[in-house]
PDB file of N, CA and C in Angstrom:
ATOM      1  N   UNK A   1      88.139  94.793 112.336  1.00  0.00           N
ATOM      2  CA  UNK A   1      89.002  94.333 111.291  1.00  0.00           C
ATOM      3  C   UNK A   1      88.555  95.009 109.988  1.00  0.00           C
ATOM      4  N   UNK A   2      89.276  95.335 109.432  1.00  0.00           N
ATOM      5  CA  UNK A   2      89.437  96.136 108.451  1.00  0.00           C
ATOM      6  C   UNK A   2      89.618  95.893 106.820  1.00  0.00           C
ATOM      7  N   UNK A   3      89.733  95.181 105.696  1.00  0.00           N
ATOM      8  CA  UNK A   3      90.688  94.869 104.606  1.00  0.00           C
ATOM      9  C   UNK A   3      90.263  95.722 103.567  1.00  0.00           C
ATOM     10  N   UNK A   4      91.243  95.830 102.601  1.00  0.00           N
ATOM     11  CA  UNK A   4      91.199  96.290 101.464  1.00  0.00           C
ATOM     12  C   UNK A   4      92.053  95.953 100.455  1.00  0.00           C
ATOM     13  N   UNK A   5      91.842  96.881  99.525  1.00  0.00           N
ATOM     14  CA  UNK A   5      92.995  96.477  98.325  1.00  0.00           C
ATOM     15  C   UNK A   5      94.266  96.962  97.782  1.00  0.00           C
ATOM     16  N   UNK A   6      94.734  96.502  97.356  1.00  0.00           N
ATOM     17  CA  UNK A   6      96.142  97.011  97.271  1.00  0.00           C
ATOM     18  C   UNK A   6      96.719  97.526  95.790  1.00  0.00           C
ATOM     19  N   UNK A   7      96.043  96.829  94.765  1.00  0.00           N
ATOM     20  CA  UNK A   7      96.518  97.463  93.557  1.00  0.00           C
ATOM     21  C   UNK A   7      94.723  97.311  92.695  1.00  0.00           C
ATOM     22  N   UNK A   8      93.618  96.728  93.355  1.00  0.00           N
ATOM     23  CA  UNK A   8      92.785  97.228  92.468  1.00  0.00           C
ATOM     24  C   UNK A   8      91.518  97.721  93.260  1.00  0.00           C
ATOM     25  N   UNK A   9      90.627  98.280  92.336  1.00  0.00           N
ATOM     26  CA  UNK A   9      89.944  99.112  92.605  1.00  0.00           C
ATOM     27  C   UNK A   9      90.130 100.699  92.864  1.00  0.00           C
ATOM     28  N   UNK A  10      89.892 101.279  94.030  1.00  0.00           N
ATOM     29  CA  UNK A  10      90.398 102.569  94.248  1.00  0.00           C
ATOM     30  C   UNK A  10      91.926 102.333  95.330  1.00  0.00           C
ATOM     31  N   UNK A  11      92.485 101.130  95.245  1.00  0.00           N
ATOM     32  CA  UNK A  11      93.426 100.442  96.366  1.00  0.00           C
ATOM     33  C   UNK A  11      94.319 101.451  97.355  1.00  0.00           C
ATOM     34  N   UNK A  12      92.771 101.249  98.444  1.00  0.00           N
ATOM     35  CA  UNK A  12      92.815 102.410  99.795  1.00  0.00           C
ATOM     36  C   UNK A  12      94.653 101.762 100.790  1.00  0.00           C
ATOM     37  N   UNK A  13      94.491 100.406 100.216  1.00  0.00           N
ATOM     38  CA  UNK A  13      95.385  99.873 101.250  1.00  0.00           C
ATOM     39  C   UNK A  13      96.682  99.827 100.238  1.00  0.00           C
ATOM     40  N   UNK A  14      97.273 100.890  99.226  1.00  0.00           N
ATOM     41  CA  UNK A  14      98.327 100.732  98.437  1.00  0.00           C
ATOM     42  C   UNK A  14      99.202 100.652  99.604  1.00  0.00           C
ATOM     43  N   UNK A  15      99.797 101.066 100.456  1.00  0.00           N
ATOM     44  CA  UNK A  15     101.428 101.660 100.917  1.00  0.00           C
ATOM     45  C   UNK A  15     101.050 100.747 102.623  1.00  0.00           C
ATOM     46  N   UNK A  16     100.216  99.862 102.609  1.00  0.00           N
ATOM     47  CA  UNK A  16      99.895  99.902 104.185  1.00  0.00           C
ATOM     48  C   UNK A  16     101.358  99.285 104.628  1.00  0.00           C
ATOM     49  N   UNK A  17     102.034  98.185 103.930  1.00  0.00           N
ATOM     50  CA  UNK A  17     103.434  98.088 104.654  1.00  0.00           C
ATOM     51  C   UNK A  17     104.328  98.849 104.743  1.00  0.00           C
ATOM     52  N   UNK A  18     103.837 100.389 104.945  1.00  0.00           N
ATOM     53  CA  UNK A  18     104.948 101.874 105.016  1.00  0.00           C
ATOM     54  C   UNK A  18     104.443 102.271 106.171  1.00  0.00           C
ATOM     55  N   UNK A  19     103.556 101.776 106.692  1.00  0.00           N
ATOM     56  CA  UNK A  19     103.095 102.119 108.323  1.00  0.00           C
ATOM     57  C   UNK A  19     104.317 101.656 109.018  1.00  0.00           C
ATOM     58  N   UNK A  20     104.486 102.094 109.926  1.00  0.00           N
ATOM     59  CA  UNK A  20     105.553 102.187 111.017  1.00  0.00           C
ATOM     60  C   UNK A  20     104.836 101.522 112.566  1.00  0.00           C
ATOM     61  N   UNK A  21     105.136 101.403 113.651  1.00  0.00           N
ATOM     62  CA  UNK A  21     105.054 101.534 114.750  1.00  0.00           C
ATOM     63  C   UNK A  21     104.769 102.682 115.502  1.00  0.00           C
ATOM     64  N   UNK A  22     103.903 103.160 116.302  1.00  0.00           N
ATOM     65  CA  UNK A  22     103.720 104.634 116.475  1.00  0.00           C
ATOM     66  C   UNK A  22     102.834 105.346 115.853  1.00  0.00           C
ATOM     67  N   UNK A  23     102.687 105.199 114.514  1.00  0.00           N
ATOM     68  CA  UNK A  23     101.974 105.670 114.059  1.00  0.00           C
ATOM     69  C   UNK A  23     100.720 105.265 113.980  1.00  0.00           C
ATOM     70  N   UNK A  24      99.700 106.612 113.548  1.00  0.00           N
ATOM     71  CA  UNK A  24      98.484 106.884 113.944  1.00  0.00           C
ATOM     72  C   UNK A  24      96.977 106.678 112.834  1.00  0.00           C
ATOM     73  N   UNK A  25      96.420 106.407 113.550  1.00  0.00           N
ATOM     74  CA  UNK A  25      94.994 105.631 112.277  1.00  0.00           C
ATOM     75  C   UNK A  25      94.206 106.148 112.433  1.00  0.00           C
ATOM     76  N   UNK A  26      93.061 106.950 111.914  1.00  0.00           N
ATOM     77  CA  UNK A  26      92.156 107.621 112.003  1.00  0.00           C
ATOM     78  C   UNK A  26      90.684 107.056 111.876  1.00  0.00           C
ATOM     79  N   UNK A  27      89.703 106.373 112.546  1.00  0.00           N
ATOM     80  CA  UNK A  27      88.237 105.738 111.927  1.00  0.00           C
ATOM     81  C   UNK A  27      87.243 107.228 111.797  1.00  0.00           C
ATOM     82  N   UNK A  28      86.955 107.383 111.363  1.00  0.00           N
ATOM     83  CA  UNK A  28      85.240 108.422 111.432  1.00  0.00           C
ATOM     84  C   UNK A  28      84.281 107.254 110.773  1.00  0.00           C
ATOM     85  N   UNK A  29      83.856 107.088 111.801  1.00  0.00           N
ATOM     86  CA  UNK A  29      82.395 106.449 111.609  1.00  0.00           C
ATOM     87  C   UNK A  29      81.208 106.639 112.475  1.00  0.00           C
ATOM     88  N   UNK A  30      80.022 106.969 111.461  1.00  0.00           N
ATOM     89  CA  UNK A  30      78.793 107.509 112.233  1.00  0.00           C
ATOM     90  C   UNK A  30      78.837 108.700 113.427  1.00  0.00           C
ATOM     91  N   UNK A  31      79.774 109.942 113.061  1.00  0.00           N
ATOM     92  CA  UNK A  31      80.244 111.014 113.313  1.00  0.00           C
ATOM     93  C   UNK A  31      81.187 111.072 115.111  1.00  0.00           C
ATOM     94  N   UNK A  32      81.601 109.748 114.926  1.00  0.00           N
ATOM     95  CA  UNK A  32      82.339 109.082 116.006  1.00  0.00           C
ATOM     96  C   UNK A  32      84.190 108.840 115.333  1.00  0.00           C
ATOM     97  N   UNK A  33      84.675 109.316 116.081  1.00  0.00           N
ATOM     98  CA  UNK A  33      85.899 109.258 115.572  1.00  0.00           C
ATOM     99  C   UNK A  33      87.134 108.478 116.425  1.00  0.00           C
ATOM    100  N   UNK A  34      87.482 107.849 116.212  1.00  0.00           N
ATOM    101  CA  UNK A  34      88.601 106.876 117.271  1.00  0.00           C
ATOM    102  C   UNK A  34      90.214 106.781 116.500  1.00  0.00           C
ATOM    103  N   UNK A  35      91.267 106.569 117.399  1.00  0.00           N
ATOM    104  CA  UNK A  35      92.186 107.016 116.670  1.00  0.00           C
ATOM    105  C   UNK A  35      93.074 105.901 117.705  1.00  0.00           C
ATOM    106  N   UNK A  36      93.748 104.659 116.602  1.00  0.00           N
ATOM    107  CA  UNK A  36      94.203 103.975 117.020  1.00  0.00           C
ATOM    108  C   UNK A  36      95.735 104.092 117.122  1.00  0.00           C
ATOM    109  N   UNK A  37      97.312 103.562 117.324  1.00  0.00           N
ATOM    110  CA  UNK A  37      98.096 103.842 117.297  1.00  0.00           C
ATOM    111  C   UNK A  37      98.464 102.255 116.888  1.00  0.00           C
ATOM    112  N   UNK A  38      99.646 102.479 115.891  1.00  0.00           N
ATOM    113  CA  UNK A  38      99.814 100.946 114.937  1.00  0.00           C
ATOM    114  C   UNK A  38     100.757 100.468 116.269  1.00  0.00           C
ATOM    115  N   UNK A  39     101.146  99.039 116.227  1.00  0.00           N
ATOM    116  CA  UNK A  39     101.453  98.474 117.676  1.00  0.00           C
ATOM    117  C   UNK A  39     102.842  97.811 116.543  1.00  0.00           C
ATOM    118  N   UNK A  40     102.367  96.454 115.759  1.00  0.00           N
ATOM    119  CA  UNK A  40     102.795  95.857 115.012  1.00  0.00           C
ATOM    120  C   UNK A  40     102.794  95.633 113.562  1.00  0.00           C
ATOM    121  N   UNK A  41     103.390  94.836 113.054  1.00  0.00           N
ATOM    122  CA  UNK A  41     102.913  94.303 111.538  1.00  0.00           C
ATOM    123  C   UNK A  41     103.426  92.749 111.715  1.00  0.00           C
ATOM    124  N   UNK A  42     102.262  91.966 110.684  1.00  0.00           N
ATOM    125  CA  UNK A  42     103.025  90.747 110.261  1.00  0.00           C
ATOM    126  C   UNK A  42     102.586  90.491 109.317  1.00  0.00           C
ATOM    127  N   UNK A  43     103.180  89.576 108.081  1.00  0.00           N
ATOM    128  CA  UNK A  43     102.634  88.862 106.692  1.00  0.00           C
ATOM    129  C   UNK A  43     102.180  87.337 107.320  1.00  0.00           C
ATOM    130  N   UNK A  44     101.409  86.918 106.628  1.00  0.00           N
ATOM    131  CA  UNK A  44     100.655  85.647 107.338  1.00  0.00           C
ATOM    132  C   UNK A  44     100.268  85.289 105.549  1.00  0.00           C
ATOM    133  N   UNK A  45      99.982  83.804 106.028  1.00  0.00           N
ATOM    134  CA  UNK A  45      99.213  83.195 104.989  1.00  0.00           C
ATOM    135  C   UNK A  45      97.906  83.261 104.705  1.00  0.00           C
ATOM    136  N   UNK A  46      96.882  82.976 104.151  1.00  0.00           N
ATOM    137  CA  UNK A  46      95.790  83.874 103.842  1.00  0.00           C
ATOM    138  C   UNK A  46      94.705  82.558 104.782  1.00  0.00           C
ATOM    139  N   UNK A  47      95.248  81.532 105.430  1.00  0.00           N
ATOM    140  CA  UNK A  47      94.781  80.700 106.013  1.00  0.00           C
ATOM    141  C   UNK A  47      95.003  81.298 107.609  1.00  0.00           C
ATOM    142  N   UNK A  48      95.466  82.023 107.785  1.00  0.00           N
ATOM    143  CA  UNK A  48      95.737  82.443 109.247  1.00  0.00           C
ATOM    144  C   UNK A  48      94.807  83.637 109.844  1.00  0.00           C
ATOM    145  N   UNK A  49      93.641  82.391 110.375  1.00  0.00           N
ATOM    146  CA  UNK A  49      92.488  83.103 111.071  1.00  0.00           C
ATOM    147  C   UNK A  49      92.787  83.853 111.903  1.00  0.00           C
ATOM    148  N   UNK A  50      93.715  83.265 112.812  1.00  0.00           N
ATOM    149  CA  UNK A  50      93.636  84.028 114.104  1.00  0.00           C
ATOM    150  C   UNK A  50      93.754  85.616 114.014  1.00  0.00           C
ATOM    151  N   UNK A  51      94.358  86.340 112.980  1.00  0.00           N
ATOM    152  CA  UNK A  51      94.351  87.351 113.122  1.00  0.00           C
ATOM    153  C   UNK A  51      93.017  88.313 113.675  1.00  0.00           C
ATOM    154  N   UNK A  52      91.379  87.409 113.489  1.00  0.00           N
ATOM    155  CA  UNK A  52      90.215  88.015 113.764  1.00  0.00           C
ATOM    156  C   UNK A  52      90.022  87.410 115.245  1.00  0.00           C
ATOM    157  N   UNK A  53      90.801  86.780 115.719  1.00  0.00           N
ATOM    158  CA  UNK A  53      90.533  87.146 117.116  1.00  0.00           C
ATOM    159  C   UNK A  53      90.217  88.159 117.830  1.00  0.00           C
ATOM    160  N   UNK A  54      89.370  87.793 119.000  1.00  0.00           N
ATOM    161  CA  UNK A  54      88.990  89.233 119.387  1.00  0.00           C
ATOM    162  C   UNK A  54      90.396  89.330 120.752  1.00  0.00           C
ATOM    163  N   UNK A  55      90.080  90.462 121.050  1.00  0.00           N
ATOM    164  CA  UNK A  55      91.323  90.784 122.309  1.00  0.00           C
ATOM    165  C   UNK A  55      90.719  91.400 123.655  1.00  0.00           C
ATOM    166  N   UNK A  56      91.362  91.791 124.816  1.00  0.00           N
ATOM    167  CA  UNK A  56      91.097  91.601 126.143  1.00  0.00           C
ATOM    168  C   UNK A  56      90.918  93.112 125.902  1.00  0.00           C
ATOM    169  N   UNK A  57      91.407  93.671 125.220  1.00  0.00           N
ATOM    170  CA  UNK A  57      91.746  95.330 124.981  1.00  0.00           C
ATOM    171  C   UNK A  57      91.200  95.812 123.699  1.00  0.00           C
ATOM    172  N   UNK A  58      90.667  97.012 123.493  1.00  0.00           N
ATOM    173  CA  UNK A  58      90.396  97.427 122.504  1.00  0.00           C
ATOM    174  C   UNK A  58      91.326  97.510 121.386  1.00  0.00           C
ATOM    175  N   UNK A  59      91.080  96.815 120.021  1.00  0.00           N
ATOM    176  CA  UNK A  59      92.348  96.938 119.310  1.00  0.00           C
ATOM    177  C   UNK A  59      91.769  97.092 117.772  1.00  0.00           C
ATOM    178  N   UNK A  60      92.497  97.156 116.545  1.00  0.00           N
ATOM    179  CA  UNK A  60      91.392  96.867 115.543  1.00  0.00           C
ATOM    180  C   UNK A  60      93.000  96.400 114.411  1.00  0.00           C
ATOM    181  N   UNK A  61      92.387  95.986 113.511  1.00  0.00           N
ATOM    182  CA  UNK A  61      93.533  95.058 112.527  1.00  0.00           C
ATOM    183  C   UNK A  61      92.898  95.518 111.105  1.00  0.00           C
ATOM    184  N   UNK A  62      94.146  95.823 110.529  1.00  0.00           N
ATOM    185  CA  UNK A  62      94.507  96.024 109.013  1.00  0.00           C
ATOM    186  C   UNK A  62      95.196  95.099 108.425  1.00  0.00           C
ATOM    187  N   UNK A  63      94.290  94.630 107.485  1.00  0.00           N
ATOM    188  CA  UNK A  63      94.526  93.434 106.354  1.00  0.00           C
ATOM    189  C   UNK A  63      94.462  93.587 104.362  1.00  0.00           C
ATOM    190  N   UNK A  64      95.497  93.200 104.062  1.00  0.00           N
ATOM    191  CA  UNK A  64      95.894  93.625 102.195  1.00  0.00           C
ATOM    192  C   UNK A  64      96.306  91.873 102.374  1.00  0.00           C
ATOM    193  N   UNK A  65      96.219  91.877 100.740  1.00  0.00           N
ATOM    194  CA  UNK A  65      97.372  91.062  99.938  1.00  0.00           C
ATOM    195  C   UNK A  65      98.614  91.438  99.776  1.00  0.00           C
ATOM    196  N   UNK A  66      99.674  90.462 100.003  1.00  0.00           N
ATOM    197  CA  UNK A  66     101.007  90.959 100.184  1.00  0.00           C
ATOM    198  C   UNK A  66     101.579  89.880  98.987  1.00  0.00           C
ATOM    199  N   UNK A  67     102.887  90.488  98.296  1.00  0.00           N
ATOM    200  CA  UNK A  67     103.181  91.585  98.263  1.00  0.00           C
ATOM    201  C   UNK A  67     102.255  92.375  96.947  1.00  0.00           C
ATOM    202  N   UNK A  68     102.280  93.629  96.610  1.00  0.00           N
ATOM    203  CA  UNK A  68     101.168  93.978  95.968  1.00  0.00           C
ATOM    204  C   UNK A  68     100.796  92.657  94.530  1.00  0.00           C
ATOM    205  N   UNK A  69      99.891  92.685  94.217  1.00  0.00           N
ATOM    206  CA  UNK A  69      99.382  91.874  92.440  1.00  0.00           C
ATOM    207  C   UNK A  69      99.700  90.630  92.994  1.00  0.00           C
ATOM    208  N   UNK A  70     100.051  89.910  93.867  1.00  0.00           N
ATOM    209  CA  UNK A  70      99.668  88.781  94.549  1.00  0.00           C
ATOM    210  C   UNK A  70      98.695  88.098  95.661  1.00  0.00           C
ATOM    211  N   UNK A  71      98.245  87.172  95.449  1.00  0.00           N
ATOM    212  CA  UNK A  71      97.509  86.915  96.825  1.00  0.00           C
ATOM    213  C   UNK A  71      97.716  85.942  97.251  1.00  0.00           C
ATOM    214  N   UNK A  72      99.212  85.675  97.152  1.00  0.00           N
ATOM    215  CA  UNK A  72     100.040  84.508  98.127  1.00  0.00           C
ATOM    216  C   UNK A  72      99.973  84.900  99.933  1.00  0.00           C
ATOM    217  N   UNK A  73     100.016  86.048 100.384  1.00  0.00           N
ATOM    218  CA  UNK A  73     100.432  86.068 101.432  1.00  0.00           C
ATOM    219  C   UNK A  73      99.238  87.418 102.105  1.00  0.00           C
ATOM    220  N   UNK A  74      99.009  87.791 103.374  1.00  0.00           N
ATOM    221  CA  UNK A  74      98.399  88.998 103.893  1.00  0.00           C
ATOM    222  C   UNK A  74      99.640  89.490 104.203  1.00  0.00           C
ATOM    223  N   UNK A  75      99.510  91.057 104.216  1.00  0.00           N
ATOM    224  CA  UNK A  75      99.783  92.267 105.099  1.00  0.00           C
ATOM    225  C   UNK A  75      98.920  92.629 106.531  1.00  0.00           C
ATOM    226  N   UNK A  76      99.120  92.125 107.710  1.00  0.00           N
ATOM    227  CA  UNK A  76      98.538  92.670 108.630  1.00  0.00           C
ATOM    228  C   UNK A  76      99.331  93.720 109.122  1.00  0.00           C
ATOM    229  N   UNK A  77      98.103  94.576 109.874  1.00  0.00           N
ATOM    230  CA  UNK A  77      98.767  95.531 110.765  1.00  0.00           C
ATOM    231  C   UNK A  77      97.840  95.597 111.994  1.00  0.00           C
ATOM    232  N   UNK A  78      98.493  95.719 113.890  1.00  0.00           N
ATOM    233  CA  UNK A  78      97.657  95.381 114.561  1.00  0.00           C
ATOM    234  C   UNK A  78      97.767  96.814 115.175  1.00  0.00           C
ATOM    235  N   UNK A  79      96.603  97.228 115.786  1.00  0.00           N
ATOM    236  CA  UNK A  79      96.434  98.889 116.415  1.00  0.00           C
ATOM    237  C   UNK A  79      95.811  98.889 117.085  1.00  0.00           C
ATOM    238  N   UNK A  80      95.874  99.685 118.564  1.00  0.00           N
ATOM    239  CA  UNK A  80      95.734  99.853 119.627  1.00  0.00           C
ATOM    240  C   UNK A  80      95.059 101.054 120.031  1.00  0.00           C
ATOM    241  N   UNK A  81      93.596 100.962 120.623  1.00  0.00           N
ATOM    242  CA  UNK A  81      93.022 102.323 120.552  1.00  0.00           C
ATOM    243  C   UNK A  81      93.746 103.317 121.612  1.00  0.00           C
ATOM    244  N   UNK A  82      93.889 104.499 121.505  1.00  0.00           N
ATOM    245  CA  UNK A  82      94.326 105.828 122.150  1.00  0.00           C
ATOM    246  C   UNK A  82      93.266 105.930 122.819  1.00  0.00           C
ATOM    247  N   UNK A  83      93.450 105.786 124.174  1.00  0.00           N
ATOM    248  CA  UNK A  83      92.224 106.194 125.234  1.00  0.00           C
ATOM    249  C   UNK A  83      91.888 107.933 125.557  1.00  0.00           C
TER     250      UNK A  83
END
């Protein structure tokens, strides 16, 4: 699981509700690189744990404040690793 910001700081997660379905996510970490494919999206309330559930399948989740300069609601996005 993933979060960031959306309008402050360096806000890595500006445009994340312009992700699509299909499309592709890139991690490099510790010169390991994995490349997930976005599955879904949903907005949730900022009380809605379940999104850190873990899963049966390798998967990983992108989380913002929605809509931007608010923090009424999340932006999730759920992704599916490319074997």
């Amino acid at each position: 699981m993933v979060a960031g910001h959306r309008v402050t700081h360096d806000h890595p997660f500006l445009d994340i509700d312009k992700l699509q379905p299909g499309d592709l996510v890139i991690f490099d970490v510790g010169g390991t690189r994995s490349t997930y494919r976005m599955t879904s999206s949903d907005v949730v309330t900022p009380d809605a744990v379940w999104i850190a559930n873990q899963t049966s399948t390798p998967t990983a989740t992108l989380y913002a404040c929605h809509p931007p300069h608010s923090k009424k609601y999340r932006y999730v996005v759920h992704l599916a690793l490319i074997a």
